[in-house]
Protein backbone atom coordinates (compact mmCIF):
# COMPACT_ATOMS: atom_id res chain seq x y z
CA UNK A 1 93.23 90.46 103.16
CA UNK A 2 95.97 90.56 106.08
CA UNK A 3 98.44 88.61 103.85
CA UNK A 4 97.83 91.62 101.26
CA UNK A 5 98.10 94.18 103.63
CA UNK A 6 101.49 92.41 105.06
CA UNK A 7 102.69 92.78 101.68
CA UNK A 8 102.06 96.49 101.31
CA UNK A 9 103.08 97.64 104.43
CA UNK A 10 106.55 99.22 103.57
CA UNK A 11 105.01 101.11 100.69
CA UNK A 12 102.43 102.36 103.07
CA UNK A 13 104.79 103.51 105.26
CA UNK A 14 106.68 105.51 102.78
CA UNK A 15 104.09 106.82 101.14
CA UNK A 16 102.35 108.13 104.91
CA UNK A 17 105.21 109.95 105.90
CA UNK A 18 105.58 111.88 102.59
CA UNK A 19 102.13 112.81 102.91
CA UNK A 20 102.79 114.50 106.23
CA UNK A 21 105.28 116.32 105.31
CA UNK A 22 104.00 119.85 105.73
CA UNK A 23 104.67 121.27 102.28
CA UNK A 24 104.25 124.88 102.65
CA UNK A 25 107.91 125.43 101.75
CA UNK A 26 107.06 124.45 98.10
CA UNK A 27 104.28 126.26 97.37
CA UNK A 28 102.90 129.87 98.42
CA UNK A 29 100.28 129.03 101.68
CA UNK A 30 96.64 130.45 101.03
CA UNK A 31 95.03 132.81 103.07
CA UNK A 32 91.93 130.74 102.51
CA UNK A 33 90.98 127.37 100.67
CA UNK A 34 87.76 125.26 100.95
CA UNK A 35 87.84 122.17 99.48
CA UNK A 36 85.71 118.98 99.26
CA UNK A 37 87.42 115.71 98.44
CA UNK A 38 85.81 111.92 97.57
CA UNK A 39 86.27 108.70 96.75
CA UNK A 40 83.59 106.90 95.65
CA UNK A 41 82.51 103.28 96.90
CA UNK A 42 84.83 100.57 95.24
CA UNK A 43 84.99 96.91 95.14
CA UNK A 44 86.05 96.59 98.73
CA UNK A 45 82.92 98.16 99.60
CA UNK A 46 85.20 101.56 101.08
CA UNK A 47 83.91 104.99 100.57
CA UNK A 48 85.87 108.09 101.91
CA UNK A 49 85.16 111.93 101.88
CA UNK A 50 86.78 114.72 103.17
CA UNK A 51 86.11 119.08 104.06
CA UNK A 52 89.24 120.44 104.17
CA UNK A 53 89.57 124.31 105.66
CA UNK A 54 92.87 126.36 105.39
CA UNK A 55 93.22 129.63 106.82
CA UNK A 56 96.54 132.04 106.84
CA UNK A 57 97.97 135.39 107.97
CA UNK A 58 101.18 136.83 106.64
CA UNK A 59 102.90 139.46 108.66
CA UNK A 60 105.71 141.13 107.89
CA UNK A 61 108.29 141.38 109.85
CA UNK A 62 111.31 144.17 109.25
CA UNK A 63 112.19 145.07 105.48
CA UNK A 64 111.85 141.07 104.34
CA UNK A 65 111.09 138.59 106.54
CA UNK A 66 107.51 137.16 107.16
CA UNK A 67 105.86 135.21 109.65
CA UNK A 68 102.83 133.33 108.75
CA UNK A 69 100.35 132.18 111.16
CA UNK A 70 97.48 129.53 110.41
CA UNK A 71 95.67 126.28 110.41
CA UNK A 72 94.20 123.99 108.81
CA UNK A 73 91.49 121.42 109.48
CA UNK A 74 89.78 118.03 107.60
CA UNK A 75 86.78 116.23 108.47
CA UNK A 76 87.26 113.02 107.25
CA UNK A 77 84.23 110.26 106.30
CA UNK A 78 84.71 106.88 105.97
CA UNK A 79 82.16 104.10 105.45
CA UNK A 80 83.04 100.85 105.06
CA UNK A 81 79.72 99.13 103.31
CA UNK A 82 80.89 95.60 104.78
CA UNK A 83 81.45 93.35 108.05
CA UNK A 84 84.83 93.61 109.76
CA UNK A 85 85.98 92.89 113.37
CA UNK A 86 86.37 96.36 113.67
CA UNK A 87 82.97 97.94 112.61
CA UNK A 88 82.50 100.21 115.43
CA UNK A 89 85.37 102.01 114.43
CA UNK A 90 84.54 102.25 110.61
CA UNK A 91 81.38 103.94 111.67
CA UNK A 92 83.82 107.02 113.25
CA UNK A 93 84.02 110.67 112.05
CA UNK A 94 88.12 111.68 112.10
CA UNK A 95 89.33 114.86 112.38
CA UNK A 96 92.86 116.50 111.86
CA UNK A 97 93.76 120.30 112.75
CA UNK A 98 97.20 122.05 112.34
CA UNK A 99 98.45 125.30 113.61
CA UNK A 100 100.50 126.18 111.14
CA UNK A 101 103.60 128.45 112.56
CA UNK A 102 106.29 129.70 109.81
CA UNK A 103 109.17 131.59 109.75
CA UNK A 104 110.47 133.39 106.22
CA UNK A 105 114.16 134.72 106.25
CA UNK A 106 115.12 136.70 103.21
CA UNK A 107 118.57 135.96 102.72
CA UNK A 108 119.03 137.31 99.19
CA UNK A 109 117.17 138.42 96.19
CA UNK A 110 116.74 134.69 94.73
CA UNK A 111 117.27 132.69 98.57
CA UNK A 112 114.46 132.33 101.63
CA UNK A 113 115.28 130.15 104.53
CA UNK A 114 112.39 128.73 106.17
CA UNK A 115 111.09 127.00 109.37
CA UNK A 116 108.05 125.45 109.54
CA UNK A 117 106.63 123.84 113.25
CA UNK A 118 103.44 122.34 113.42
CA UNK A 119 101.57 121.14 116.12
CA UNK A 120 98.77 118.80 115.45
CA UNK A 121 95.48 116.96 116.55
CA UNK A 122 94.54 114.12 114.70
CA UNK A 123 91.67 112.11 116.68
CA UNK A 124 87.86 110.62 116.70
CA UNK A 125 87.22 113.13 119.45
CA UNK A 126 85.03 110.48 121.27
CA UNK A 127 86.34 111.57 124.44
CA UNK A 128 88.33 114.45 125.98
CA UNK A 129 91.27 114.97 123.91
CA UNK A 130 94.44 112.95 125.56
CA UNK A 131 98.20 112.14 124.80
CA UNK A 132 98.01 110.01 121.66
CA UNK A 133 95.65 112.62 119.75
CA UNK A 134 98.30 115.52 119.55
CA UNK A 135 101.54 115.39 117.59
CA UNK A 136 104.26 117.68 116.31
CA UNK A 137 105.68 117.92 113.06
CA UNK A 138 109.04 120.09 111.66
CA UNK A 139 110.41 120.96 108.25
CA UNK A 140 113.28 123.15 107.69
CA UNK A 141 114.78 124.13 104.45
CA UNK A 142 115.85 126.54 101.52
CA UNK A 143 113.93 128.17 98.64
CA UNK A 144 114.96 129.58 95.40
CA UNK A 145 112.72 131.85 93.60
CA UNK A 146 113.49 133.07 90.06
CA UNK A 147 109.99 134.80 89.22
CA UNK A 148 111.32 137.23 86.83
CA UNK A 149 113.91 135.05 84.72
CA UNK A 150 112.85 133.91 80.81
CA UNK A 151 112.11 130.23 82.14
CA UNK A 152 110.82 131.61 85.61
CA UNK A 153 111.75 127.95 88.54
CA UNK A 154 111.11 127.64 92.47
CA UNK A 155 113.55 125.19 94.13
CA UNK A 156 113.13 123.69 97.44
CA UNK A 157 115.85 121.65 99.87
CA UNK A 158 114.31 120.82 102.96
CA UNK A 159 114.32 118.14 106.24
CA UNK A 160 111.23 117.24 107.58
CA UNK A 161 110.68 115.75 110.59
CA UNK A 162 107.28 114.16 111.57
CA UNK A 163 106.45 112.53 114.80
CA UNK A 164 103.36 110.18 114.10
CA UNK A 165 105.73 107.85 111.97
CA UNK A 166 107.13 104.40 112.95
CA UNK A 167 110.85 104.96 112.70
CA UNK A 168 111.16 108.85 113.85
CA UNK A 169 113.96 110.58 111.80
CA UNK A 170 114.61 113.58 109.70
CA UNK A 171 114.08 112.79 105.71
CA UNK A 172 115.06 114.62 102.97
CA UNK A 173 112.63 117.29 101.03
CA UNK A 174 113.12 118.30 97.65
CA UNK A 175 110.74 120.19 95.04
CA UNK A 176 111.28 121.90 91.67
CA UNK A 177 108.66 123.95 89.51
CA UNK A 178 110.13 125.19 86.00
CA UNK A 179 107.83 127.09 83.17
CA UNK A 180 110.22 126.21 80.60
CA UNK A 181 107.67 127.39 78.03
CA UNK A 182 105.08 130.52 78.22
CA UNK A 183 102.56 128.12 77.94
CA UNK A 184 104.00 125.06 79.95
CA UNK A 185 105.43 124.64 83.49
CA UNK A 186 106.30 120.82 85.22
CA UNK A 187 106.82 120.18 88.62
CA UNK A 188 109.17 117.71 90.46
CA UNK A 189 108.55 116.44 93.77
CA UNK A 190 106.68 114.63 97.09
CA UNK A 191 103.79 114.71 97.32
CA UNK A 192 102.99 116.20 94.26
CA UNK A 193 104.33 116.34 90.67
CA UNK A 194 102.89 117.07 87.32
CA UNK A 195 102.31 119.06 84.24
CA UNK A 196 100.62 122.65 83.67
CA UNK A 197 99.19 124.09 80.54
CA UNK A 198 98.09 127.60 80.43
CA UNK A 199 95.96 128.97 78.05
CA UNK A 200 96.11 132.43 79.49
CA UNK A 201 95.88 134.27 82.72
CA UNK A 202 92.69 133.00 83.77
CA UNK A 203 92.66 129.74 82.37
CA UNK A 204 94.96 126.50 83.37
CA UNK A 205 95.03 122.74 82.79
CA UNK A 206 96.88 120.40 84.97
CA UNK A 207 98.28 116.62 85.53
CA UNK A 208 99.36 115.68 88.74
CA UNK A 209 100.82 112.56 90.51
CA UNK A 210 99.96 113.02 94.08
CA UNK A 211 100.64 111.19 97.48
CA UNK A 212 97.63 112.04 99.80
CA UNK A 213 96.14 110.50 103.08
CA UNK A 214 95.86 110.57 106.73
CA UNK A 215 96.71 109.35 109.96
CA UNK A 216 94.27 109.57 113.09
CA UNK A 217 94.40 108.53 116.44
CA UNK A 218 91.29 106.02 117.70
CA UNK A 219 90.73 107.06 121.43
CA UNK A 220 88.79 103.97 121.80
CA UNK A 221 91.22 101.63 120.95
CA UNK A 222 89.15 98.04 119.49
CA UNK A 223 89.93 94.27 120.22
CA UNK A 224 89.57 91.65 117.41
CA UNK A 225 90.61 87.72 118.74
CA UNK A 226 91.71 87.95 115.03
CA UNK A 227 93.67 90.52 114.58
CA UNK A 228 94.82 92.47 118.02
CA UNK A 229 94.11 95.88 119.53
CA UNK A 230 93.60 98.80 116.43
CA UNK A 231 95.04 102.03 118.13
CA UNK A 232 94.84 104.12 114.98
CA UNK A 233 93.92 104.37 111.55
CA UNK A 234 95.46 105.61 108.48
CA UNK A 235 95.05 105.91 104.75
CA UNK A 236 97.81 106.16 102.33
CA UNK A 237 97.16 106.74 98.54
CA UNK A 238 99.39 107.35 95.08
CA UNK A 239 96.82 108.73 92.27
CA UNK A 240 97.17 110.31 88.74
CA UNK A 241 94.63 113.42 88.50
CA UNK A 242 93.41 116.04 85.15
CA UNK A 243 92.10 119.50 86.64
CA UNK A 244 91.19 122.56 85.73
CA UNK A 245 91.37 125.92 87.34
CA UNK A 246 90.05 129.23 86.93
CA UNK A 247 91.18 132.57 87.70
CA UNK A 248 88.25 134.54 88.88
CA UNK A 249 90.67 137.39 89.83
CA UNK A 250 94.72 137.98 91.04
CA UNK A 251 95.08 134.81 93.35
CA UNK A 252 91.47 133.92 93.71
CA UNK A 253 90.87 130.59 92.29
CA UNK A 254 87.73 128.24 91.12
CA UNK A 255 89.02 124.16 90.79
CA UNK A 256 88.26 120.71 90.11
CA UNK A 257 90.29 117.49 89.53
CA UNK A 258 89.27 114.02 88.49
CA UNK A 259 91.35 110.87 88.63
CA UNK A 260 92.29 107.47 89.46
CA UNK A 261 94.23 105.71 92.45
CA UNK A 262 97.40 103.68 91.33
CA UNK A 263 98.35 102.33 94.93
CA UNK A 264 95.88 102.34 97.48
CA UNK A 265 96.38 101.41 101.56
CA UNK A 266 93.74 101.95 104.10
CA UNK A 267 95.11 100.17 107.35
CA UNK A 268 94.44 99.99 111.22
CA UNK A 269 97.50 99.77 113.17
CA UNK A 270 98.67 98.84 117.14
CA UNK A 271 100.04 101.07 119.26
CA UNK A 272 104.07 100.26 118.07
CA UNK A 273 102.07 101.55 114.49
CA UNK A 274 102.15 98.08 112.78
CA UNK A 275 99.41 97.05 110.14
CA UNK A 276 97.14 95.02 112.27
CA UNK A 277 94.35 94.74 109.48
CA UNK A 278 93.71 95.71 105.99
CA UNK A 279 90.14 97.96 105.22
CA UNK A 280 91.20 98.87 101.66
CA UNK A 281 93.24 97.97 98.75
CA UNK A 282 91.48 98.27 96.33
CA UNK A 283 90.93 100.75 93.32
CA UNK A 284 89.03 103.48 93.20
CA UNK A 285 87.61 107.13 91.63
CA UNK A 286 89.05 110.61 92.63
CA UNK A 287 87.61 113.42 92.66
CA UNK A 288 88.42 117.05 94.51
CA UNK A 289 86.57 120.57 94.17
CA UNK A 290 87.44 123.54 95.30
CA UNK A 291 87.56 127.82 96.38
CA UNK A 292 90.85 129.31 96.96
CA UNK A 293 92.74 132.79 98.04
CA UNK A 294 96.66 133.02 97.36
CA UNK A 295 98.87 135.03 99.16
């Protein structure tokens, strides 16, 4: 199992700081989602669930601008249904909160520049909350919005910075949405792409290739003989999902997805953020529901 999880671990490490890239830039925040996320037990014995709550304000600010003010918060689960050196840890509830602080500059009708800082706690909350829980990450970038054109697109340039990863530099962000068709639209980009079909205003079909997971802080850090001290946990995950959604009115939303993981990387790490031991590899069911408000 460590020789596997040696073999993953640049993938992993790709794939986790893509998934914390705040990605507000590339798609309109909510003012409120509620969603419920799991992954059913596997062959490694792994089962993980998660309650995610998102909340937003928008306030304008002169003719243009906006500032948007929110957070956002998951309660992670995750059982592991068999014996490792690190059991006591596998038994732990995680939690990750971000404030959410954006500013929107109207530079033109089709241009926004945006900056996006985000401070955030990512801990078992077994004791009072210290240095290693809290983090801070950054994206700035550009956004093109052509809502009104025949073949309506959203374009996104972008550098993220995120401070939880091992090697701590900017990286690139790019995202494109076209609806080259009244019934079609396909999106390009981290850490989602896919495919939409809509069969009216209320009704929508949708493939996606997504990059999800987490990264938490353990505040008591665990000793395995075997292995060395685990200082943190994280998950990192490439799946292919089908979903439906349903307009129940302008920007309120019903949703569900179902899918399939193709990569799959659930890892404890020391405190220089090296894979120290590998919890899960293995494949395993998708599945996501949810209630959502649009701005």
């Amino acid at each position: 199992m460590l020789e596997m999880g040696i073999r993953i671990k640049g993938r992993a490490f790709l794939l986790g700081f893509l998934l914390s890239v705040n990605f507000c830039l590339a798609q309109t925040p909510d003012v409120f989602r509620l969603e419920y996320m799991l992954m059913p037990r596997n062959t490694a014995e792994a089962k993980l669930s998660r309650i995610k709550l998102v909340a937003n304000m928008p306030i304008k600010v002169g003719k243009n601008d906006n500032i948007i003010v929110g957070g956002e918060y998951n309660r992670i689960e995750y059982d592991l249904n068999r014996r490792t050196p690190y059991d006591d840890v596998i038994t732990e509830t995680f939690h990750v909160a971000d404030l959410n602080m954006a500013y929107i500059l109207q530079y033109n009708q089709d241009w926004r520049f945006v900056g996006v800082v985000t401070p955030r706690l990512s801990s078992t909350l077994t004791n009072d909350i210290g240095q290693g829980d809290v983090s801070v990450n950054v994206t700035v970038g550009a956004l093109r919005d052509r809502p009104k054109i025949d073949k309506p697109t959203r374009l996104v340039l972008g550098i993220a910075y995120n401070s939880t990863v091992a090697v701590r530099v900017p990286l690139p962000l790019v995202y494109f949405e076209k609806r080259f068709h009244p019934n079609w639209a396909y999106v390009v980009g981290a850490p989602k792409s896919g495919m939409k079909y809509f069969f009216n205003e209320k009704h929508m079909l949708q493939t996606e290739f997504i990059l999800d997971g987490y990264y938490v802080n353990l505040q008591n850090t665990v000793i395995s003989s075997d292995s060395g001290v685990a200082s943190s946990i994280s998950t990192s995950v490439a799946l292919f999902t089908l979903g439906y959604q349903y307009a129940v009115a302008k920007n309120i939303f019903f949703y569900g997805y179902a899918g399939h993981t193709l990569f799959q990387a659930g890892v404890l790490r020391n405190e220089e953020r090296e894979d120290i031991f590998t919890l899960n590899d293995q494949p395993s069911f998708y599945f996501r529901t949810g209630f959502r408000i649009g701005i």
